[in-house]
C-alpha atoms as a PDB file:
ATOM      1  CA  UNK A   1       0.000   0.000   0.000  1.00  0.00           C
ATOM      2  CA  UNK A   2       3.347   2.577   0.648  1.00  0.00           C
ATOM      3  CA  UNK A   3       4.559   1.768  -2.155  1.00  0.00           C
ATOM      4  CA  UNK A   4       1.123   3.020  -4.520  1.00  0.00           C
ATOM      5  CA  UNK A   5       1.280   6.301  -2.240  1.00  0.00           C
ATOM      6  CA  UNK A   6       4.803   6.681  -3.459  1.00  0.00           C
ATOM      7  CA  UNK A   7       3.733   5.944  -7.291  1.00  0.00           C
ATOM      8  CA  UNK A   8       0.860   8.646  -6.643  1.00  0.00           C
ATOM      9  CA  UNK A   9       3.433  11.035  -4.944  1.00  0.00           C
ATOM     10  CA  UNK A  10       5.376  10.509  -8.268  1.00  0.00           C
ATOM     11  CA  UNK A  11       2.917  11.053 -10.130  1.00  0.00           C
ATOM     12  CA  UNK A  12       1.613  14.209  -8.794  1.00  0.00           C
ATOM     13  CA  UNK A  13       4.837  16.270  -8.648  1.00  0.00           C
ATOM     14  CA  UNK A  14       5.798  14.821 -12.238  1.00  0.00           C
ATOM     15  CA  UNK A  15       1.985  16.308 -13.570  1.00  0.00           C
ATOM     16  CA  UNK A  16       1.907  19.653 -11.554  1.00  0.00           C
ATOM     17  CA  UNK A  17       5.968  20.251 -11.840  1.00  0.00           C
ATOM     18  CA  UNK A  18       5.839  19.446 -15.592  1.00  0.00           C
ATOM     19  CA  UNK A  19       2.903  21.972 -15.810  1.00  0.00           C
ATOM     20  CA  UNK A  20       4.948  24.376 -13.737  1.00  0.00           C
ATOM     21  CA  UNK A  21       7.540  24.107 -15.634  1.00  0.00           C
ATOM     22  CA  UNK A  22       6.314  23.589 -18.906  1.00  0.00           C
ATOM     23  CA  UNK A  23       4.062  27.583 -18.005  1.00  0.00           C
ATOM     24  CA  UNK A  24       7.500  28.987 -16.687  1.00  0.00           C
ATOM     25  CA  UNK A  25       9.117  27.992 -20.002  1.00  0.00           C
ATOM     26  CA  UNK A  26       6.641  28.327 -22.318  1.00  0.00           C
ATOM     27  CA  UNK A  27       6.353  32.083 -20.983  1.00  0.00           C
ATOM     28  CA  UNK A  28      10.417  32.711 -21.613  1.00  0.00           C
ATOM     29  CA  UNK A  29      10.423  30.937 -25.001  1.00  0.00           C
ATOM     30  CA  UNK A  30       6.945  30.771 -26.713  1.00  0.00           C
ATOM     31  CA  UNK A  31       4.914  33.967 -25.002  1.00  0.00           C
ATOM     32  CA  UNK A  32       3.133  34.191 -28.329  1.00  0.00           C
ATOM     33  CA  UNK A  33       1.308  31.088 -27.745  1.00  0.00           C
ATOM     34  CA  UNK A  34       0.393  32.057 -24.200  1.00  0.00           C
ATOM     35  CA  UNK A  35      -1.899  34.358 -25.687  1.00  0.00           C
ATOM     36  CA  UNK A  36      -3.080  32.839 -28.225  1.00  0.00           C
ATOM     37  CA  UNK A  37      -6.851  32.435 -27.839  1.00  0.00           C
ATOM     38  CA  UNK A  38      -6.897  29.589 -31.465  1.00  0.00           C
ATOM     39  CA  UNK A  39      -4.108  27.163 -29.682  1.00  0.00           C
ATOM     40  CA  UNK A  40      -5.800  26.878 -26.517  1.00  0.00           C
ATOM     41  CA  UNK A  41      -9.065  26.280 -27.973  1.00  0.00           C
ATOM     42  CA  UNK A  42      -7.392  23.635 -30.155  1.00  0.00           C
ATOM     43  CA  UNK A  43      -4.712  22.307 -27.496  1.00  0.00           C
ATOM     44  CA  UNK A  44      -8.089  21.522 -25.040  1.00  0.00           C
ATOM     45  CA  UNK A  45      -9.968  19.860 -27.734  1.00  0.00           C
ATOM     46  CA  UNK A  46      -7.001  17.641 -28.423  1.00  0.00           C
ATOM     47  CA  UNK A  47      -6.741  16.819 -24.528  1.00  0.00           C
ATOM     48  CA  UNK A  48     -10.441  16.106 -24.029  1.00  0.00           C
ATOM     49  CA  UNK A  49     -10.431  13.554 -27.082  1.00  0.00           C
ATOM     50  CA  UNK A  50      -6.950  12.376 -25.490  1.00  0.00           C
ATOM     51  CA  UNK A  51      -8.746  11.910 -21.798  1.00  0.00           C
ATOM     52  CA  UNK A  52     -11.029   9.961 -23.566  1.00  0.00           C
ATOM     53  CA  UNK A  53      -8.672   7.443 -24.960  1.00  0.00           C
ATOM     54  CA  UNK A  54      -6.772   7.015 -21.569  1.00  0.00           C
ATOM     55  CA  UNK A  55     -10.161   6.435 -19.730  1.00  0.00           C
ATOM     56  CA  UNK A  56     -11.533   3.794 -22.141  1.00  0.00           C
ATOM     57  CA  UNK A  57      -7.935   2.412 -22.128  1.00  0.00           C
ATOM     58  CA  UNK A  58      -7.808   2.012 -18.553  1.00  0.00           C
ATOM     59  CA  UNK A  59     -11.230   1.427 -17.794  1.00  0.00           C
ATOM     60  CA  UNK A  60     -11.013  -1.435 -20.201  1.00  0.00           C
ATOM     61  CA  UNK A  61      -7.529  -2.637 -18.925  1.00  0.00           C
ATOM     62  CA  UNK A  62      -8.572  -2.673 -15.630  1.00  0.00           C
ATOM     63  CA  UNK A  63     -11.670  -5.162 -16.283  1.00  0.00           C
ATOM     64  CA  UNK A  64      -9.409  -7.114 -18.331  1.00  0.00           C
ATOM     65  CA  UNK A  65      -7.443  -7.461 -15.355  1.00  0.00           C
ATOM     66  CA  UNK A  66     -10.013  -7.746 -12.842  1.00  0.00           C
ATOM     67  CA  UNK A  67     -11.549 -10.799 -15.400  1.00  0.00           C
ATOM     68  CA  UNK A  68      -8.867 -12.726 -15.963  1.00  0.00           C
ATOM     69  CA  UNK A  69      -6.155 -11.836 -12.398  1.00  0.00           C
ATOM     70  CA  UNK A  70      -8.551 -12.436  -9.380  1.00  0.00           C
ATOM     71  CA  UNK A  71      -9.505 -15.522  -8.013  1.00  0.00           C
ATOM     72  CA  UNK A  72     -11.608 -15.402  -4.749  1.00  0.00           C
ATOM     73  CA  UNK A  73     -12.346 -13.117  -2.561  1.00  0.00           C
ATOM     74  CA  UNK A  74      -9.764 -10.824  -2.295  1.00  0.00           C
ATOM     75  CA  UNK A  75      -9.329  -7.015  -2.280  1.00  0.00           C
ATOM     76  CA  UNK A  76     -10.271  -4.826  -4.489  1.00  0.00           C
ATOM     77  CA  UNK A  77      -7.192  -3.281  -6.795  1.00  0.00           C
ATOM     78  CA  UNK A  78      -5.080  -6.888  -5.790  1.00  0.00           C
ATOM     79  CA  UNK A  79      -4.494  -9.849  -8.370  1.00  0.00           C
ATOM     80  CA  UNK A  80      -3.730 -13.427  -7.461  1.00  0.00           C
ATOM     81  CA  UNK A  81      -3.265 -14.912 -10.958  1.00  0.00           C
ATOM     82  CA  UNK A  82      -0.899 -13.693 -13.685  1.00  0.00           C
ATOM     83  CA  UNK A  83      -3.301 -12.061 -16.347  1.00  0.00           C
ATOM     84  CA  UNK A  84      -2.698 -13.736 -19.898  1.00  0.00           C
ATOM     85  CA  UNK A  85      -5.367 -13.144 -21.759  1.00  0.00           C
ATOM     86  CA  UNK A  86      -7.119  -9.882 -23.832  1.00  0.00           C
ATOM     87  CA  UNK A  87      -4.310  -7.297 -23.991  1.00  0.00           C
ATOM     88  CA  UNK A  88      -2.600  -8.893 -22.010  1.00  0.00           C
ATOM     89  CA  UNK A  89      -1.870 -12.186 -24.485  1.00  0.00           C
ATOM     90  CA  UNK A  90       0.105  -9.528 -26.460  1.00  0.00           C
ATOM     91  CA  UNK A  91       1.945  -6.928 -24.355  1.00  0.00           C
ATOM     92  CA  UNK A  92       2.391  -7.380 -20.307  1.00  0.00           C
ATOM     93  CA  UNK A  93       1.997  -3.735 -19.357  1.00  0.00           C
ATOM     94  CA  UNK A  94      -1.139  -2.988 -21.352  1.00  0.00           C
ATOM     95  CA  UNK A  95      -2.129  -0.365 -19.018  1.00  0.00           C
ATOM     96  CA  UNK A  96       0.040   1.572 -18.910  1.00  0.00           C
ATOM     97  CA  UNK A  97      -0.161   2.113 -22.862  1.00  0.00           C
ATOM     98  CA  UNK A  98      -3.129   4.517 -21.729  1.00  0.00           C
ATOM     99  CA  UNK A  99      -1.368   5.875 -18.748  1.00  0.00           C
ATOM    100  CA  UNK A 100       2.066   6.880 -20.940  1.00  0.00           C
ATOM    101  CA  UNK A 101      -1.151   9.765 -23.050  1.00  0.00           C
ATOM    102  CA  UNK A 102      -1.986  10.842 -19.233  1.00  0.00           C
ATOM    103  CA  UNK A 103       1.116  13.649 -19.116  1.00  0.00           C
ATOM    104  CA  UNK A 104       0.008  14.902 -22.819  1.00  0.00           C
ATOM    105  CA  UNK A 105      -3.600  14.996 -21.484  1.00  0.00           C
ATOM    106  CA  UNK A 106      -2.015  17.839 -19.106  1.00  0.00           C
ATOM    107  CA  UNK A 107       0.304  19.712 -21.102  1.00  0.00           C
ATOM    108  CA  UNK A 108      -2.380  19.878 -23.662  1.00  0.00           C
ATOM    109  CA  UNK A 109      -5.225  20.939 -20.923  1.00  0.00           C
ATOM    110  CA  UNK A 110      -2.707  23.744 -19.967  1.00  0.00           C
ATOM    111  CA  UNK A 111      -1.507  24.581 -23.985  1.00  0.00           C
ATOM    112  CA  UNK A 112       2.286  23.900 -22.765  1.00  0.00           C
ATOM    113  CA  UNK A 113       4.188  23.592 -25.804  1.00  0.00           C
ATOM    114  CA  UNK A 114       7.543  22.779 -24.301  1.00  0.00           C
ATOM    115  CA  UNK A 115       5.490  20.407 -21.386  1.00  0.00           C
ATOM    116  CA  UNK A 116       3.747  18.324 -25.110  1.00  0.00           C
ATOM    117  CA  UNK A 117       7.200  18.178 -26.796  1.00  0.00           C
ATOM    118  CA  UNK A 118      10.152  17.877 -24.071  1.00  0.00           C
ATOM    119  CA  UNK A 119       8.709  17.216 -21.022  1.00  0.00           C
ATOM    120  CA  UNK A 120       5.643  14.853 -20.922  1.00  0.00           C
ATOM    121  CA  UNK A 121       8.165  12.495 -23.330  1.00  0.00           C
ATOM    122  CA  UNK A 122      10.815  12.859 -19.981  1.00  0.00           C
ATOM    123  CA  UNK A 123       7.809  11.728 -18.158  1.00  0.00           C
ATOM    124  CA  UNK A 124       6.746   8.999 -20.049  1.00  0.00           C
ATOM    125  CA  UNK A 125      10.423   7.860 -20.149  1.00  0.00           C
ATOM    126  CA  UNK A 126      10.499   7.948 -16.102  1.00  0.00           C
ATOM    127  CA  UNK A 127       7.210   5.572 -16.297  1.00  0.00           C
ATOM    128  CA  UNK A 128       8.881   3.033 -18.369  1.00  0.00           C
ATOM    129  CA  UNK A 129      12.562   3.213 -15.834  1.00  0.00           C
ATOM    130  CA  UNK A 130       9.099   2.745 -13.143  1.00  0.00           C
ATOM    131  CA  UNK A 131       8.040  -0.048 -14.391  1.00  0.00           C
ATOM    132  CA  UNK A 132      11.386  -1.533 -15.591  1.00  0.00           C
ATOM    133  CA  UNK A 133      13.016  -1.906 -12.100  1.00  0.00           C
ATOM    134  CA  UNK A 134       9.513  -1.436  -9.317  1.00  0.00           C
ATOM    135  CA  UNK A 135       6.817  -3.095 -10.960  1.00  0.00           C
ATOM    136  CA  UNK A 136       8.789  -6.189 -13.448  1.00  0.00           C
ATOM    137  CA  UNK A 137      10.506  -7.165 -10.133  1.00  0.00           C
ATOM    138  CA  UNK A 138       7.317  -6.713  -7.947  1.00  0.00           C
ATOM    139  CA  UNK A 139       5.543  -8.967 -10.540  1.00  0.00           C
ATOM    140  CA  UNK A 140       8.649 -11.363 -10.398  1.00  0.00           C
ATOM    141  CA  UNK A 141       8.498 -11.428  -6.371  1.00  0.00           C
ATOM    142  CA  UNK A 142       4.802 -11.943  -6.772  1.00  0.00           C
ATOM    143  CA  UNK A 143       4.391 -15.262  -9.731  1.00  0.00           C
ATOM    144  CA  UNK A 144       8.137 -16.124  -9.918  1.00  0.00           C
ATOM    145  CA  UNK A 145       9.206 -18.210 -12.596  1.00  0.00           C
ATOM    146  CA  UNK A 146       5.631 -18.463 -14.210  1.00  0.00           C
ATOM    147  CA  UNK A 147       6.191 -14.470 -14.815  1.00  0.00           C
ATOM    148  CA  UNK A 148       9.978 -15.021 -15.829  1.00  0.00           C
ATOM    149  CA  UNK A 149       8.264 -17.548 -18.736  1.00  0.00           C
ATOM    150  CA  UNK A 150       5.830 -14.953 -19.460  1.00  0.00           C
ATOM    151  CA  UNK A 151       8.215 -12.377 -19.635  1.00  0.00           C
ATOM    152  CA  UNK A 152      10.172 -14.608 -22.301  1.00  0.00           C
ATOM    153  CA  UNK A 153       7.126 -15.175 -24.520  1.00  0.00           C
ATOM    154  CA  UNK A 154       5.492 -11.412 -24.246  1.00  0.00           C
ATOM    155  CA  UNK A 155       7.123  -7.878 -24.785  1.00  0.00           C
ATOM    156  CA  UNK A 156       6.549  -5.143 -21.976  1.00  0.00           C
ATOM    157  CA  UNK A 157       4.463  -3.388 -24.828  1.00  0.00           C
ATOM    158  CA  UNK A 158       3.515  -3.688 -28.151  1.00  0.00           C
ATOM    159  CA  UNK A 159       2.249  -1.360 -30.645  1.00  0.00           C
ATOM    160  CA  UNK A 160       1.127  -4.015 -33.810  1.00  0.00           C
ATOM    161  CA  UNK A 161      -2.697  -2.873 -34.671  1.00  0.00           C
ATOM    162  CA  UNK A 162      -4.148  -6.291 -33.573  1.00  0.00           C
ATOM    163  CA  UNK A 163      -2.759  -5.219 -30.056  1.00  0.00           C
ATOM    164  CA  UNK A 164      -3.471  -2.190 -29.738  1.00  0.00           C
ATOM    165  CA  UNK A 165      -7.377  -2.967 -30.646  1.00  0.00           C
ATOM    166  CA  UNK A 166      -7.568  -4.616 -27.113  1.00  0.00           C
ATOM    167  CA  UNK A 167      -7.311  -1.631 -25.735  1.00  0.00           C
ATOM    168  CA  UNK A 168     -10.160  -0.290 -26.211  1.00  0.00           C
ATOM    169  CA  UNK A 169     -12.369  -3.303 -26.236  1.00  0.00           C
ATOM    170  CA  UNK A 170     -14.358  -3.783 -23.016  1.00  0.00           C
ATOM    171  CA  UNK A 171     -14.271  -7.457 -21.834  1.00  0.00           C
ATOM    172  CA  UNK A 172     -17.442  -7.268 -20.137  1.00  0.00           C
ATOM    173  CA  UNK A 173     -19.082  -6.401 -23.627  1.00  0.00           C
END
């Protein structure tokens, strides 16, 4: 349970510093766009439809894994099975495909040029280090050698069409 405080912790201060910064810079470099009524207006519509996308990804990802990881009664949020299945027959970390659009959804929202083309790509970067050496070798600690098998037959992600479709298909549909 620390350690998802420490993810959201993360989380936060990369999303509100990268807007800070991302304001503070775009202000030095790009005060044009600042006041620019057009790029907002455009910038927010591209966020909303972006929201969208990482909602039905995660929504859909999250009854994928709630289908095929639980067994019993346990908590809510907790597996007890290694999910193969859906999206996750094709890439382990389906997710997180969604979440890596969550730090565009912002710098879009806020019309942060320098936070949509240096920053949020940092971000998304630090997310894939996260999940490289916290969750792999929580998920190793957790199913052992069945996940060391799983991690020889399926790539962390995977961005082939047929794959990508899971996404957004809702399992309980």
């Amino acid at each position: 349970m620390a350690n998802n405080a420490v993810r959201i912790i993360i989380w936060l201060i990369m999303l509100i510093g990268g807007a800070v910064l991302g304001i503070i810079l775009d202000a030095h470099y790009f005060p044009i766009l600042q006041t620019s009524i057009i790029w907002h207006i455009l910038s927010f519509i591209l966020a909303l439809a972006l929201l969208k996308l990482v909602l039905t990804i995660s929504r859909n990802t999250g009854r994928w894994l709630a289908k095929l990881g639980r067994e019993g009664d346990i908590p809510r949020m907790q597996t007890n099975r290694l999910a193969k299945g859906g999206p996750y027959s094709c890439m382990r970390h389906p997710m997180h495909m969604g979440l890596f659009l969550f730090p565009f959804v912002m710098a879009f929202l806020i019309g942060s040029l320098v936070f949509i083309v240096i920053i949020a790509p940092l971000e998304v970067l630090l997310m894939i280090i996260m999940i490289i050496f916290l969750e792999e070798p929580e998920a190793i600690a957790k199913f052992g050698d069945e996940y060391k098998e799983y991690m020889a037959e399926i790539p962390r992600f995977n961005l082939r069409t047929n794959c990508l479709k899971y996404l957004l298909i809702d399992p309980k549909k």
